[in-house]
Protein backbone atom coordinates (compact mmCIF):
# COMPACT_ATOMS: atom_id res chain seq x y z
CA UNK A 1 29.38 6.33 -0.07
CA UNK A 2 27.82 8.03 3.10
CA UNK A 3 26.39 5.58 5.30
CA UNK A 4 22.94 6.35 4.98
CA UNK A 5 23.38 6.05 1.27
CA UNK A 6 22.22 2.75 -0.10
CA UNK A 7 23.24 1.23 -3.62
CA UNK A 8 21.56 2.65 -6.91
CA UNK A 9 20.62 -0.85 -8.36
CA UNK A 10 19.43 -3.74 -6.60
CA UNK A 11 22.14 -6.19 -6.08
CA UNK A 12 21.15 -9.84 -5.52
CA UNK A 13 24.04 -10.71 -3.79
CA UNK A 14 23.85 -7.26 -1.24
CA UNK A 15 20.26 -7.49 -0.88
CA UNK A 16 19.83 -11.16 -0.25
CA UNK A 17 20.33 -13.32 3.06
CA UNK A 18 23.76 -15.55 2.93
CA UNK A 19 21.48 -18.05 3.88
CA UNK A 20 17.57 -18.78 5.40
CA UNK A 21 17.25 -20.08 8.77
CA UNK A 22 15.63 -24.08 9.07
CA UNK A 23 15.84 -24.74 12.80
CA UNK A 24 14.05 -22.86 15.48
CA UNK A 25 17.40 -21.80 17.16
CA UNK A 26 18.51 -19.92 13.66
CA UNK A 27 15.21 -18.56 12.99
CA UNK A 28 15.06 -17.31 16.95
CA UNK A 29 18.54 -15.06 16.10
CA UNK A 30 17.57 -14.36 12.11
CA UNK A 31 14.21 -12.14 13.39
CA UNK A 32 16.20 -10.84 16.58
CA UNK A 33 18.19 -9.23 13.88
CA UNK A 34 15.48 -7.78 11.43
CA UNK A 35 13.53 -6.59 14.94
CA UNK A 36 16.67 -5.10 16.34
CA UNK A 37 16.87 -3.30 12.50
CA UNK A 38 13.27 -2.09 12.48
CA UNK A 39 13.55 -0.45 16.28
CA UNK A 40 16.88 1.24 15.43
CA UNK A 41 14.95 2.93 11.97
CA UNK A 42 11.87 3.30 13.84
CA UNK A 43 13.52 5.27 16.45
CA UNK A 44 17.12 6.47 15.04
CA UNK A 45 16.39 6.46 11.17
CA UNK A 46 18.43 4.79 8.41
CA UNK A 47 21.87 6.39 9.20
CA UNK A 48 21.65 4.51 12.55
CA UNK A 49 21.53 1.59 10.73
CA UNK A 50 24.71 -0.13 10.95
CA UNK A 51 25.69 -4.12 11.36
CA UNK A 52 27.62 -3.06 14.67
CA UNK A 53 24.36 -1.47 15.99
CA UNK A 54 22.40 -3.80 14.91
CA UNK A 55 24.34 -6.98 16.08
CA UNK A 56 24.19 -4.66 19.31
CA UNK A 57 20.61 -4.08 19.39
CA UNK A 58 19.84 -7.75 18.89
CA UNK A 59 22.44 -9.43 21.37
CA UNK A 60 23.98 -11.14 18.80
CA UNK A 61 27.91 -11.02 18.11
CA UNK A 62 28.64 -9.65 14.56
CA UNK A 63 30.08 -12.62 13.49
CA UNK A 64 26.33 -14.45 14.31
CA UNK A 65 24.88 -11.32 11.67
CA UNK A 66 27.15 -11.88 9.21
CA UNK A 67 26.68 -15.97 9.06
CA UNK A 68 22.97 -14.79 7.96
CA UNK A 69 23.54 -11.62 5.71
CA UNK A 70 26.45 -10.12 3.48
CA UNK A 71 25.46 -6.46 5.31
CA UNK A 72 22.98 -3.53 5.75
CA UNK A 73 21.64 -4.18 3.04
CA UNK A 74 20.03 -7.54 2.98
CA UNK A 75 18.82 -7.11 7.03
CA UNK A 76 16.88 -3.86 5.83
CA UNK A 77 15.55 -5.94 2.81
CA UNK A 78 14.60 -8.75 5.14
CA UNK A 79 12.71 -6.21 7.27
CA UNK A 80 10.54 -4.53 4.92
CA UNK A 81 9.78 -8.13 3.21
CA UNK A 82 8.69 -8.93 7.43
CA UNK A 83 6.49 -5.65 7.97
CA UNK A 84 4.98 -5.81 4.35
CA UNK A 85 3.66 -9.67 5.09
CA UNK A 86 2.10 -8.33 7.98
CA UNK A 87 0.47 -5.71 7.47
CA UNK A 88 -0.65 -7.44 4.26
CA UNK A 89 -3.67 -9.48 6.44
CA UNK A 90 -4.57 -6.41 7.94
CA UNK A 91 -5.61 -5.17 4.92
CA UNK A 92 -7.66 -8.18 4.13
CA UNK A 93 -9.17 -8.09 7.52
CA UNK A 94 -10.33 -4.39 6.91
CA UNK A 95 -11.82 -5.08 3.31
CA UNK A 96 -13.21 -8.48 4.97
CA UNK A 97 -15.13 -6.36 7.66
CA UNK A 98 -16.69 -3.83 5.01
CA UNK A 99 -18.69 -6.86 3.37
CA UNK A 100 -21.41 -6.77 6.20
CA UNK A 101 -21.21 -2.72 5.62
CA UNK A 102 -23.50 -0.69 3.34
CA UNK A 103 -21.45 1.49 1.11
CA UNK A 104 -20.89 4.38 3.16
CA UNK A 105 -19.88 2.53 6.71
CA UNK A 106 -17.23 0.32 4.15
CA UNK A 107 -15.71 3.97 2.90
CA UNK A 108 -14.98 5.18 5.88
CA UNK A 109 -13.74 1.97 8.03
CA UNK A 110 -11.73 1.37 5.01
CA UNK A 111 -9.84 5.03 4.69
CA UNK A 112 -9.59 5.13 8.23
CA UNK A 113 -7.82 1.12 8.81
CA UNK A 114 -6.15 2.19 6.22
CA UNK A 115 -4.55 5.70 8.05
CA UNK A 116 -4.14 3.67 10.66
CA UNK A 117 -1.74 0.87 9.65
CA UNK A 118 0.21 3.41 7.68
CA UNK A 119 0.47 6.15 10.75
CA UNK A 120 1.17 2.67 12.94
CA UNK A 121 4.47 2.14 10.34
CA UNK A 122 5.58 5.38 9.31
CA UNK A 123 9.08 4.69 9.87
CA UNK A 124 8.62 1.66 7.04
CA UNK A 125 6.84 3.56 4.57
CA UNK A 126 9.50 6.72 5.09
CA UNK A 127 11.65 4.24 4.39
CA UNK A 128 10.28 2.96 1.02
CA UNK A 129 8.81 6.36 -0.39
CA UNK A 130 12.04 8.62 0.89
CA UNK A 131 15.43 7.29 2.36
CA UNK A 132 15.95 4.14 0.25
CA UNK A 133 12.79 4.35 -2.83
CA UNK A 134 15.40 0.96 -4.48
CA UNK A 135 13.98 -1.21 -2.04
CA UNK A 136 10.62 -1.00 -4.03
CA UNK A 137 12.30 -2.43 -6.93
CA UNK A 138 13.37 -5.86 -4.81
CA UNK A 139 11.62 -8.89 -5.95
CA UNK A 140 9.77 -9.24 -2.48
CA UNK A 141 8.71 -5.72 -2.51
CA UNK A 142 7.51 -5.71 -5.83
CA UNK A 143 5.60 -9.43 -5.04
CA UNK A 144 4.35 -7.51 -1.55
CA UNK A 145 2.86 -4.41 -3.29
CA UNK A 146 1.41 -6.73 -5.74
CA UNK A 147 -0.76 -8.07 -3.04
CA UNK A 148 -2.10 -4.97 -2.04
CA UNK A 149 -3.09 -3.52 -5.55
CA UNK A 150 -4.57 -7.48 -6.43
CA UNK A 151 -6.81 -6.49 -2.65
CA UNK A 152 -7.96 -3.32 -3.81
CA UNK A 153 -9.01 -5.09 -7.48
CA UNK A 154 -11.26 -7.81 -5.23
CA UNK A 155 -12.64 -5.17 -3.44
CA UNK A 156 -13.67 -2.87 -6.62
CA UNK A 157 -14.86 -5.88 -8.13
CA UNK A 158 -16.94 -7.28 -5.18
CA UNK A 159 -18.42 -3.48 -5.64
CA UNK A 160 -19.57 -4.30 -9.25
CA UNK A 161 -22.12 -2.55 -10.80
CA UNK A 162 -22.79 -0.01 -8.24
CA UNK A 163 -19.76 1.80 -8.85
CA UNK A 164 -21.04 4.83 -10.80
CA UNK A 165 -17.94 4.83 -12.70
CA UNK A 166 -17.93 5.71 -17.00
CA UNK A 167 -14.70 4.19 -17.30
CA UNK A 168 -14.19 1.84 -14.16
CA UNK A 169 -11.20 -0.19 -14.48
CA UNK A 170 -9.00 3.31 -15.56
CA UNK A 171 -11.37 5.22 -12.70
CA UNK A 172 -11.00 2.76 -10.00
CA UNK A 173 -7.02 2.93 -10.75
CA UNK A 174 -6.70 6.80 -10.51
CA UNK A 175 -9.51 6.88 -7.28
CA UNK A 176 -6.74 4.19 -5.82
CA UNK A 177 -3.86 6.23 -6.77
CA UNK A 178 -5.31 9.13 -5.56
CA UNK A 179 -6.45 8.09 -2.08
CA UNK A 180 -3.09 5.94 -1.56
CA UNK A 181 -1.40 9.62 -1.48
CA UNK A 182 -3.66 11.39 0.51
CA UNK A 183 -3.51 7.79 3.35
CA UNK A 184 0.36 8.92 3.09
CA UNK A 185 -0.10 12.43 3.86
CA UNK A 186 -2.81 11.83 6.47
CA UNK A 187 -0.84 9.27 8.39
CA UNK A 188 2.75 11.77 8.08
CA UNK A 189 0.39 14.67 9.39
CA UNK A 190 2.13 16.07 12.87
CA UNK A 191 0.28 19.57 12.08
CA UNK A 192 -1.63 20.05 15.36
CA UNK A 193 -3.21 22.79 13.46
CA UNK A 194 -5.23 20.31 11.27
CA UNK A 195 -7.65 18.02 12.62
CA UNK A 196 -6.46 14.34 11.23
CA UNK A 197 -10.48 12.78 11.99
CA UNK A 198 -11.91 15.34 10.38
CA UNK A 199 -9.50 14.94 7.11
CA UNK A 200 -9.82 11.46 7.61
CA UNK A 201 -13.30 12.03 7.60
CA UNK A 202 -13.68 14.44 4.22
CA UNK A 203 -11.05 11.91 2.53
CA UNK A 204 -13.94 8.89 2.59
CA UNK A 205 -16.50 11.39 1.83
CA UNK A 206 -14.33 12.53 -1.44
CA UNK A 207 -13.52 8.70 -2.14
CA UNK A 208 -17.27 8.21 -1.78
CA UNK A 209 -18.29 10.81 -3.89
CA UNK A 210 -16.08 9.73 -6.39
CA UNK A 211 -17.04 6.08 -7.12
CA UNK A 212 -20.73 6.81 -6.46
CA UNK A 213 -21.22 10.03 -7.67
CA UNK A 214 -23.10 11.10 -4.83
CA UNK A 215 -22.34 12.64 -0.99
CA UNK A 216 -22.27 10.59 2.06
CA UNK A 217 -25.56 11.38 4.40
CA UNK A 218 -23.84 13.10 6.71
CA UNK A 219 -21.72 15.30 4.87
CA UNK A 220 -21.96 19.00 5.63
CA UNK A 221 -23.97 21.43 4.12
CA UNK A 222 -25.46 18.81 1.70
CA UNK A 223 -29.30 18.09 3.00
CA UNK A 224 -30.37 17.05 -0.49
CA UNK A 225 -31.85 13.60 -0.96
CA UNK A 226 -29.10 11.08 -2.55
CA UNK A 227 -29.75 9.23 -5.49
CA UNK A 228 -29.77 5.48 -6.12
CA UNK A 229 -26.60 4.51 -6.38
CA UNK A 230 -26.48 3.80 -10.49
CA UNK A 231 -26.23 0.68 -12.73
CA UNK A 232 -23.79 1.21 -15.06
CA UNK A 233 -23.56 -2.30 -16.22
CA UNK A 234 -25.71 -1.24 -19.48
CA UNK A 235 -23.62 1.54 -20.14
CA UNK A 236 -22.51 2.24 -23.87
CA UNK A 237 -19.14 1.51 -24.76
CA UNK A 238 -16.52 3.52 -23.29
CA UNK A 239 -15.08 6.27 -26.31
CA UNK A 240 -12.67 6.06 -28.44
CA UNK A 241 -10.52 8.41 -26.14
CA UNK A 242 -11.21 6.16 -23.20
CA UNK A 243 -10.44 3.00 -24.75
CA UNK A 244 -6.78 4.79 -25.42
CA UNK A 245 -6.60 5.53 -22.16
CA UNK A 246 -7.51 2.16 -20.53
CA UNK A 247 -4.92 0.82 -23.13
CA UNK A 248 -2.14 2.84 -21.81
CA UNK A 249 -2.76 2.21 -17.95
CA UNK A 250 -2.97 -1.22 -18.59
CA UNK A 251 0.01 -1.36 -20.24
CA UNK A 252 1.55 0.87 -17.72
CA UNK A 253 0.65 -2.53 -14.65
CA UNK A 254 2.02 -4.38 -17.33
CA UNK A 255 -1.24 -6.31 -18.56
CA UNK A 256 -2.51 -6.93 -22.17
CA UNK A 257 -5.22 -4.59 -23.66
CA UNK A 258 -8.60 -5.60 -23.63
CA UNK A 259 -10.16 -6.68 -26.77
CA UNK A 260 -12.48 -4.23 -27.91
CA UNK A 261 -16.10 -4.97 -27.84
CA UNK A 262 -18.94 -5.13 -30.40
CA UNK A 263 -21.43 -2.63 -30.38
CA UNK A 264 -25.05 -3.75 -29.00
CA UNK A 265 -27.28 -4.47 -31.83
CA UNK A 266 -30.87 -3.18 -30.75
């Protein structure tokens, strides 16, 4: 095994920490070590990552790493279970700060925070999505990632009704999936031929368009008058077509189909 390759299954006993710091001295040299492992990757990449460089990096002898974790693996699992907790209640923050926002301002702070943090991380996210995709099948990733789809949920459901959506539980999921990979792509951009504010820009006018069926005000070369945003909350039941597909992404995130409900009796 080279040593940028990483196991193909997710070991407990490679991927955890021997054992989880209690006093302040331990805790001091336990996040020397993941810091000293996140600036190496952030600067070197993964095949940089070693215990020798890290022990190195951190000022700690190897024998000090090793009292903490079996190798590699479980410091690199301890740092992406670090940077995922915090960038976790920046994402709160940024859907917290679109509630005092009408629609459009919420869109576009919330595409661009979200550019942001990932352009502010890239090494991280490389990390996850490229060089070593097992680490998003480790417990704390999964619970991590879990947080961040159960944020986007409140904030679809805090939009309620005026998402002009036929379908907007699969919608919202494919919008979500859908502007997820475009944030990635924006915040990997290096291209000084493209403008990142101006994609950045298009991308909440797109993800605006999309759950509201209508442009933002300022969009180019659109000078029509927009719409009222639309109730759907008295729309007829989804079709039969529909209700298979809401079945099968549902099932997909692992949660029970909803029942199917009785048609309105005029």
């Amino acid at each position: 095994m080279s040593r940028t390759a990483l196991p193909s299954r997710p070991q407990k006993r490679l991927w955890k920490p021997r054992k989880v710091p209690r006093q302040a001295r331990s805790r001091a040299t336990y996040d020397a070590i993941v810091q000293a492992c996140a600036r190496i990757l952030r600067e070197s990449g993964l095949a940089a990552i070693t215990t020798n460089a890290v022990a190195a990096r951190a000022g700690v002898s190897v024998g000090s790493l090793y009292e903490f974790f079996p190798g590699r693996e479980a410091i690199l699992a301890a740092m992406v279970e670090q940077r995922l907790g915090m960038l976790a209640p920046e994402v709160a923050a940024a859907l917290q700060a679109t509630r005092s926002l009408d629609s459009e301002a919420g869109v576009r702070l919330l595409i661009a925070r979200l550019v942001d943090l990932v352009a502010a991380d890239r090494a991280l996210f490389r990390l996850l999505l490229h060089d070593a995709p097992i680490l998003r099948e480790l417990p704390a990733t999964r619970q991590a990632l879990g947080a961040f789809a159960a944020l986007g949920r409140a904030g679809a459901m805090r939009a309620g009704t005026r998402l002009a959506l036929p379908a907007p539980e699969v919608d919202a999921w494919l919008i979500g999936r859908m502007v997820a990979s475009a944030v990635l792509d924006l915040a990997f951009l290096d291209d000084p031929a493209h403008d990142r504010s101006l994609l950045v820009h298009e991308l909440a006018r797109l993800t605006y368009r999309m759950l509201f069926a209508r442009d933002l005000r300022d969009a180019p070369g659109d000078a029509r008058e927009a719409p009222a945003e639309r109730d759907v909350s008295a729309s007829a039941p989804a079709s039969r077509a529909t209700r298979a597909t809401t079945s099968a992404v549902r099932a997909a995130r692992g949660r029970p189909s909803l029942p199917r409900a009785r048609p309105r009796v005029p």
